[in-house]
N, C-alpha and C. Protein backbone atom coordinates (compact mmCIF):
# COMPACT_ATOMS: atom_id res chain seq x y z
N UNK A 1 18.48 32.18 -6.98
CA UNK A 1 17.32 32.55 -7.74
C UNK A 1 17.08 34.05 -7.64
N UNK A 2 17.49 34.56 -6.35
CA UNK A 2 17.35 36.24 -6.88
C UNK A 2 18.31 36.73 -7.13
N UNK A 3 19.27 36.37 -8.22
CA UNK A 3 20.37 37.33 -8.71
C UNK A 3 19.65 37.02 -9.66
N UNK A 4 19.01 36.05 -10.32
CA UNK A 4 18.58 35.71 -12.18
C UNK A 4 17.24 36.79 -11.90
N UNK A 5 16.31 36.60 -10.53
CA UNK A 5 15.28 37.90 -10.81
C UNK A 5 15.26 39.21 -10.65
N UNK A 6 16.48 39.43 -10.22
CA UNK A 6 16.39 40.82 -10.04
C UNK A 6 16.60 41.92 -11.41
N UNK A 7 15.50 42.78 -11.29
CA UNK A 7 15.62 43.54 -12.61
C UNK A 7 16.80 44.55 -12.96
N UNK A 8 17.57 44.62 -13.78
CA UNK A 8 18.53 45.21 -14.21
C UNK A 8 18.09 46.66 -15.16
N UNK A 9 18.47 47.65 -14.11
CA UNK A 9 18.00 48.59 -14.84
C UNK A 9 19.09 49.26 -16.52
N UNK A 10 19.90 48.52 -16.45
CA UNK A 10 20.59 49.11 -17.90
C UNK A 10 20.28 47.89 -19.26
N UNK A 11 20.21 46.92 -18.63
CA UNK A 11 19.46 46.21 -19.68
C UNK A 11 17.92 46.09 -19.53
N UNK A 12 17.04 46.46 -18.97
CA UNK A 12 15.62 46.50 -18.99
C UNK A 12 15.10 45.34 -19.18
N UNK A 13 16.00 44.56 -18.24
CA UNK A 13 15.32 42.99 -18.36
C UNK A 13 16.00 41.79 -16.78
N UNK A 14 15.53 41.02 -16.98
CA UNK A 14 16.38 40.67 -15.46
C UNK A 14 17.68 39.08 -16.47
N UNK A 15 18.48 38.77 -15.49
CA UNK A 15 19.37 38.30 -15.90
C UNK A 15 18.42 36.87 -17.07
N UNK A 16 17.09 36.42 -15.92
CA UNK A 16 16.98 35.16 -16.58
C UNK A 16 15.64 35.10 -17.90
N UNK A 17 15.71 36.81 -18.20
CA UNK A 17 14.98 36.91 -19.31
C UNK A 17 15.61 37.03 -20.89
N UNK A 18 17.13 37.05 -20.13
CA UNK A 18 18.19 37.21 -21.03
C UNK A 18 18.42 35.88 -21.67
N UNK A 19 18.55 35.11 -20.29
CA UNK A 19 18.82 33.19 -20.86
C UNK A 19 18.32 32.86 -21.37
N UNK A 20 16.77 32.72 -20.83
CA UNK A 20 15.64 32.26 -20.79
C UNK A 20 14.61 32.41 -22.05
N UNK A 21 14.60 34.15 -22.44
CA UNK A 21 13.96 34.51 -23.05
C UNK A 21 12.25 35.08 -22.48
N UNK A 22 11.62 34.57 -21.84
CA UNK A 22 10.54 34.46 -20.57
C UNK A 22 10.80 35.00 -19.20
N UNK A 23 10.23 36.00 -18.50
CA UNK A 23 10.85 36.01 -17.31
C UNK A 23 10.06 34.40 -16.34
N UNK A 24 11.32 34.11 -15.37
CA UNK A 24 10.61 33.02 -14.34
C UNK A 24 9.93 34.09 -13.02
N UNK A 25 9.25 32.31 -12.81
CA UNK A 25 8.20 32.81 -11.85
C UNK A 25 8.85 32.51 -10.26
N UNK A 26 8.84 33.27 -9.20
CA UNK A 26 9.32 33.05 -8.04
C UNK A 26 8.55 32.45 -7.28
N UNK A 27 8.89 31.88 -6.38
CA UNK A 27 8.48 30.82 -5.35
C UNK A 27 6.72 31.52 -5.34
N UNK A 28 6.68 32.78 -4.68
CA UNK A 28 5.65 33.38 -4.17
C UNK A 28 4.39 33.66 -4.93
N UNK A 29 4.99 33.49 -6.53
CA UNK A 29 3.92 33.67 -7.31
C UNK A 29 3.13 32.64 -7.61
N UNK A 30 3.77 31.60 -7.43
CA UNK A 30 2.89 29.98 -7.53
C UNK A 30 1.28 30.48 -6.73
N UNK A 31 1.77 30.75 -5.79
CA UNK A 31 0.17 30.95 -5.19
C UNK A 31 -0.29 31.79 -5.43
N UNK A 32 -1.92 32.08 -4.96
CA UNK A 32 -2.58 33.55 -5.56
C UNK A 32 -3.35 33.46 -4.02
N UNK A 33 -3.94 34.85 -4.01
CA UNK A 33 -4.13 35.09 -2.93
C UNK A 33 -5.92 35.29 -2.87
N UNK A 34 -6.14 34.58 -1.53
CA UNK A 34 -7.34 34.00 -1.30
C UNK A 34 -8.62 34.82 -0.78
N UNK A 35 -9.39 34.97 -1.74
CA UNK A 35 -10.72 36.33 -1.20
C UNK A 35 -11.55 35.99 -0.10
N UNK A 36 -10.97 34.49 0.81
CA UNK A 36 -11.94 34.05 2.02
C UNK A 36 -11.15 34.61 3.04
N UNK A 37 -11.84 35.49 4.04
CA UNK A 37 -11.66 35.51 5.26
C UNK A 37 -10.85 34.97 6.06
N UNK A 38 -10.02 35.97 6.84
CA UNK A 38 -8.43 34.81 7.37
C UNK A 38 -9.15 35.13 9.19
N UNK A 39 -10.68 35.53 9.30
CA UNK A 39 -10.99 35.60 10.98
C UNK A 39 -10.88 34.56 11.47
N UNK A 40 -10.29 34.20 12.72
CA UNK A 40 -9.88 33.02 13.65
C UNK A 40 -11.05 32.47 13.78
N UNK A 41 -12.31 32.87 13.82
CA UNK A 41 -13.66 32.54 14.76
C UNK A 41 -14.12 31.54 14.01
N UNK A 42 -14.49 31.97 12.05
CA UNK A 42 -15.24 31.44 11.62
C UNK A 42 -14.35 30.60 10.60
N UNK A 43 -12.62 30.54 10.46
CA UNK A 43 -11.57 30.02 10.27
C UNK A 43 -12.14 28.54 10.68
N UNK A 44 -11.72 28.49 12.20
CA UNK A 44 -12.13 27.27 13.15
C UNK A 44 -13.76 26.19 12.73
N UNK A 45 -14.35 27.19 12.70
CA UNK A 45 -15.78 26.24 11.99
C UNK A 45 -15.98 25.88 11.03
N UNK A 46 -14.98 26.20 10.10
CA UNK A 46 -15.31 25.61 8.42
C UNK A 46 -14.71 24.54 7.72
N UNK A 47 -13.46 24.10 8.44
CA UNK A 47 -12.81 22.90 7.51
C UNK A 47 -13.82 22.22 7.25
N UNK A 48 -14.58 21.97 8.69
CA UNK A 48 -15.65 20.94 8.40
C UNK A 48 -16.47 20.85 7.29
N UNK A 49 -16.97 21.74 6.50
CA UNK A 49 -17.74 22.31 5.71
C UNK A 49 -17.11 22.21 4.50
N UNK A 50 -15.79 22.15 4.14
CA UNK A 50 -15.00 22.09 2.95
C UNK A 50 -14.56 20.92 2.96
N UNK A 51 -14.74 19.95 4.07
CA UNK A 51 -13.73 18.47 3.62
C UNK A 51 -15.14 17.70 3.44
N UNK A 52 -14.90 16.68 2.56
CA UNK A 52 -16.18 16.23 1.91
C UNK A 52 -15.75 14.77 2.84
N UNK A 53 -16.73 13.58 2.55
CA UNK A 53 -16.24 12.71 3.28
C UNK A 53 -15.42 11.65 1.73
N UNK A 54 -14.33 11.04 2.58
CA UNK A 54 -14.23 10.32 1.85
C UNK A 54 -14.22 8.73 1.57
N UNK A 55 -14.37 8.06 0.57
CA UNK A 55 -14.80 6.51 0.76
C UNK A 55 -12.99 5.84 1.24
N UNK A 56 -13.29 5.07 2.39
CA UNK A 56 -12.21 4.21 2.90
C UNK A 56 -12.49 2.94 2.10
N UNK A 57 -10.80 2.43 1.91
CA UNK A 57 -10.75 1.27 1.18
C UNK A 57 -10.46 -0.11 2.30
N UNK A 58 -11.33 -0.96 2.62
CA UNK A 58 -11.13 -2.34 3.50
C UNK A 58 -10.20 -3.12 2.98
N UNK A 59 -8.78 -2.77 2.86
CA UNK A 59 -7.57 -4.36 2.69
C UNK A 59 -8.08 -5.10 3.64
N UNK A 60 -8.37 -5.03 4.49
CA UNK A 60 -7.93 -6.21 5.62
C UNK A 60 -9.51 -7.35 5.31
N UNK A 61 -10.26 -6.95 4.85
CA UNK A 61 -11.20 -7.58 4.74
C UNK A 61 -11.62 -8.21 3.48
N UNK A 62 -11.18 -9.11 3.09
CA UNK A 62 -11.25 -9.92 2.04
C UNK A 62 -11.50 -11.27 2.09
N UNK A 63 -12.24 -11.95 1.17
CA UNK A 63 -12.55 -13.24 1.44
C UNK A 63 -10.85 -14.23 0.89
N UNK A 64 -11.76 -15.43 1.73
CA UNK A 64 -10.28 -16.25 2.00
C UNK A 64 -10.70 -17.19 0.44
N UNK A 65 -9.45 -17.39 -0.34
CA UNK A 65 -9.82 -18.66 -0.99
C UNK A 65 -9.12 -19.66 -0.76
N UNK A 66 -10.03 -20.71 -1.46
CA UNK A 66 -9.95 -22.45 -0.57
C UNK A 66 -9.98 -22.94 -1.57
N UNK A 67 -9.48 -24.27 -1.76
CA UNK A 67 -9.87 -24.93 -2.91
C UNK A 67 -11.02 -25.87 -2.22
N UNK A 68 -11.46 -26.26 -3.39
CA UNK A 68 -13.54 -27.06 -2.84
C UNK A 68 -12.53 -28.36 -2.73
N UNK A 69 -11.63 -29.55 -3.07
CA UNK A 69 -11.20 -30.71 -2.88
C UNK A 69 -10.44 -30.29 -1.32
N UNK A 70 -10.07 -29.04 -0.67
CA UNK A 70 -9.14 -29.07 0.43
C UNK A 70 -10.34 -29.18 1.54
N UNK A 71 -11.49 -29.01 1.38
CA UNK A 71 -12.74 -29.45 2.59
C UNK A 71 -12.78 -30.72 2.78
N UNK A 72 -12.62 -31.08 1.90
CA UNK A 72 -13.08 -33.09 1.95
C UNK A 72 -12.11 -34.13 2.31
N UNK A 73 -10.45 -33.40 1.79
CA UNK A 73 -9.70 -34.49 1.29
C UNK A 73 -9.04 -34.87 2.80
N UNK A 74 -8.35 -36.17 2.69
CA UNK A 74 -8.01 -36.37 4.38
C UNK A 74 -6.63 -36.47 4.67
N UNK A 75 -5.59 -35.92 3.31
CA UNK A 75 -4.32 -36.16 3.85
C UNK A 75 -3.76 -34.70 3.21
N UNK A 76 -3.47 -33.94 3.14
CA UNK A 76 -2.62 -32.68 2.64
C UNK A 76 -1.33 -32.79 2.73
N UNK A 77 -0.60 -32.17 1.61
CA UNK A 77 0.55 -31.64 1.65
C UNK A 77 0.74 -30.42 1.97
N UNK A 78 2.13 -30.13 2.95
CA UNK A 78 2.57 -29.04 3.77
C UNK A 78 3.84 -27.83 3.01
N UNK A 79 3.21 -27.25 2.22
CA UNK A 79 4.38 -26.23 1.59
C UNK A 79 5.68 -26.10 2.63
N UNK A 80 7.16 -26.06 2.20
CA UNK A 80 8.20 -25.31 2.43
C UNK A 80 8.35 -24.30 2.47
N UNK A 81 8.35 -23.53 3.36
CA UNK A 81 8.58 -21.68 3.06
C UNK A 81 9.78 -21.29 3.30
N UNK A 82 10.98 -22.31 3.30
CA UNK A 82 12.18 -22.15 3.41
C UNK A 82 12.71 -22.38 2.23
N UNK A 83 14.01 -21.40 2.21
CA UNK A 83 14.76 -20.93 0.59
C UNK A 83 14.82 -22.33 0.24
N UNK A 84 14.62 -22.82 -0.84
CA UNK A 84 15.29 -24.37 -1.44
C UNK A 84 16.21 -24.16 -2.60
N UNK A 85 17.09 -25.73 -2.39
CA UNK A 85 17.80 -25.25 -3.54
C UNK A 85 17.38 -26.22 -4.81
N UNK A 86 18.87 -26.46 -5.67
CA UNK A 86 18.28 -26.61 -7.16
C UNK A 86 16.71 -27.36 -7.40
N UNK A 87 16.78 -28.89 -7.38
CA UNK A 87 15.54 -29.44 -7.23
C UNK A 87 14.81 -29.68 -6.09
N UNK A 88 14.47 -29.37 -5.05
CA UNK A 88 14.29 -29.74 -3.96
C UNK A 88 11.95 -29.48 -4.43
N UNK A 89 11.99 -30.59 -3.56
CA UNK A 89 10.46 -30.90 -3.80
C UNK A 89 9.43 -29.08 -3.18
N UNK A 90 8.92 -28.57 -3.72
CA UNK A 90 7.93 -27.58 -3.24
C UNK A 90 7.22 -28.01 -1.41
N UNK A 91 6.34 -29.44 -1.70
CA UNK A 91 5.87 -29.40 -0.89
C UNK A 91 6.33 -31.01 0.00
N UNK A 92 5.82 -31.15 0.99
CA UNK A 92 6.23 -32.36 2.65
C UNK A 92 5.72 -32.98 1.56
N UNK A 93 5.68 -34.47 2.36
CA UNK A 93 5.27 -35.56 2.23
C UNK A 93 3.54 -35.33 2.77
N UNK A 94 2.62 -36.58 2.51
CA UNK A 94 1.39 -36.58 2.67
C UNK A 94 1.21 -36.70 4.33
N UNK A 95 0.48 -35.40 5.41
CA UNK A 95 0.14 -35.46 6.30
C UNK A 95 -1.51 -36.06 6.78
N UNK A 96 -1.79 -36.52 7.58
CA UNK A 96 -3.28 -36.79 7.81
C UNK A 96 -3.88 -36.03 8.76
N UNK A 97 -5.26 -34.71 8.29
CA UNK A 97 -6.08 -34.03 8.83
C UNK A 97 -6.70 -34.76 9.83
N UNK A 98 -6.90 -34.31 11.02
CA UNK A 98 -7.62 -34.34 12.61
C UNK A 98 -8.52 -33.78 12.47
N UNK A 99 -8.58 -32.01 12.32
CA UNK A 99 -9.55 -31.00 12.11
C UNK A 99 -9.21 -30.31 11.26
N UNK A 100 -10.27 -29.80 10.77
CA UNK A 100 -10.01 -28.17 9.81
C UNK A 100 -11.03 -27.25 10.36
N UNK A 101 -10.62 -25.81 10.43
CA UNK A 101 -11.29 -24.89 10.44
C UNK A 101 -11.37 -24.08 9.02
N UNK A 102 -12.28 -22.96 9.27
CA UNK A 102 -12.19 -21.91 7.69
C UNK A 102 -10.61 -21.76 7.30
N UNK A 103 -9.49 -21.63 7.94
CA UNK A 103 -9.00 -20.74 7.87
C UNK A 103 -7.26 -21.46 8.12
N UNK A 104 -7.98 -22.72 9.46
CA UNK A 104 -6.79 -23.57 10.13
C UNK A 104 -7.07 -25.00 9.86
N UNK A 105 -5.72 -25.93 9.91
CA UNK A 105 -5.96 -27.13 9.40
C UNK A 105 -5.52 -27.85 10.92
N UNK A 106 -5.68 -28.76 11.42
CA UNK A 106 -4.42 -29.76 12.37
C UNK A 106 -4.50 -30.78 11.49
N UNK A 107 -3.27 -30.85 11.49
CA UNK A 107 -2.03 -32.23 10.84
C UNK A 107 -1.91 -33.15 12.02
N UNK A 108 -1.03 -34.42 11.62
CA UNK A 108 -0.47 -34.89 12.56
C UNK A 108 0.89 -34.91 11.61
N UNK A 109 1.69 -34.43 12.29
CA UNK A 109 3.37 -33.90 11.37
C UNK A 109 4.80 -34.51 12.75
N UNK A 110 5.29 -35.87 12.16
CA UNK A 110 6.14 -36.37 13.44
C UNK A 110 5.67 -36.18 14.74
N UNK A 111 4.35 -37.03 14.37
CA UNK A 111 4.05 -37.45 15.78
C UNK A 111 3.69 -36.77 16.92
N UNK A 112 3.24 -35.08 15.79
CA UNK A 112 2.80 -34.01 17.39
C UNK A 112 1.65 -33.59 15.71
N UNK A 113 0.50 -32.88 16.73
CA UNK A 113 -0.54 -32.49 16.49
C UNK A 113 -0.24 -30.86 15.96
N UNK A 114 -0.50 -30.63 14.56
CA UNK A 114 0.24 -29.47 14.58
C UNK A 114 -0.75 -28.12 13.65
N UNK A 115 -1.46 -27.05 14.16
CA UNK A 115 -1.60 -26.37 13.56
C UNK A 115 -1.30 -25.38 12.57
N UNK A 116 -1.86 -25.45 11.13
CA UNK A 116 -1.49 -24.83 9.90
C UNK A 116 -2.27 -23.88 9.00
N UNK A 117 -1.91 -22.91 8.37
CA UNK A 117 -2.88 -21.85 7.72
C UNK A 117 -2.94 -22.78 7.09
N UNK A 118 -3.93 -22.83 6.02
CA UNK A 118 -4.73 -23.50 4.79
C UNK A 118 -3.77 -22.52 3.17
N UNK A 119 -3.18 -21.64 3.34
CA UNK A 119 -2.28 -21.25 2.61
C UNK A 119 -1.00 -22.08 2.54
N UNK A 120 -0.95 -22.54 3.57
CA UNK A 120 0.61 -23.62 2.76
C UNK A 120 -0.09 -25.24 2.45
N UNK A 121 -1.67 -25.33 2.41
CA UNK A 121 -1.46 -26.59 2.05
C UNK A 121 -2.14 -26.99 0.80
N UNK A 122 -1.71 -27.83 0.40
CA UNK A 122 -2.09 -28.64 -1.18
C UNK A 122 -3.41 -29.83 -0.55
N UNK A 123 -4.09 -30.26 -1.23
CA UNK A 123 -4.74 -31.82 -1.07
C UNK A 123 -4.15 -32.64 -1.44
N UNK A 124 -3.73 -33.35 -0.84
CA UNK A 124 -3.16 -35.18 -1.70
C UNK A 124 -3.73 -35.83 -2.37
């Protein structure tokens, strides 16, 4: 980039005003130079003063959805979250609810007591 800016004194132009038609702008000119104070003292006390606050966004806090028949119903089906192949059924066979919480279900799944998010299950 500084062989195209450097000015050529027998053509009165630099190489990339020749290409170009426009002279370009060098790295240094992008910026302009700043009429605030570069003192260390009062440097240190002001970001504060120039950063505004800003609004944080809560992912993590979102409500859960449920379906209104998965509170009541007393047997659920248990999604597969393993690859399946051509036809293979989505979800288990019909399990029977013990407890539910907001959030957790217990099954009884072969004969052991088994806790489940409410995301893999269907109502029967």
């Amino acid at each position: 980039m500084g062989f195209r800016a450097t000015w050529k004194e027998d053509l009165q132009a630099t190489t990339a005003e020749m290409i170009f038609g426009i002279p370009i702008r060098l790295p240094g000119e992008y910026l302009c130079r700043s009429k605030r104070s570069a003192d260390p003292v009062t440097f240190v006390g002001r970001p504060g003063n120039q950063c505004s606050l800003s609004h944080f966004r809560h992912h993590g806090q979102h409500t859960i959805f449920a379906r209104r028949d998965l509170g009541t119903c007393s047997h659920v089906f248990l999604r597969t979250d393993f690859l399946k192949k051509g036809l293979q059924p989505p979800y288990e066979i019909p399990y029977k609810v013990f407890d539910r919480t907001k959030k957790v279900f217990r099954i009884l799944r072969h004969a052991k007591n088994v806790s489940v998010s409410i995301d893999r299950l269907k109502c029967a």
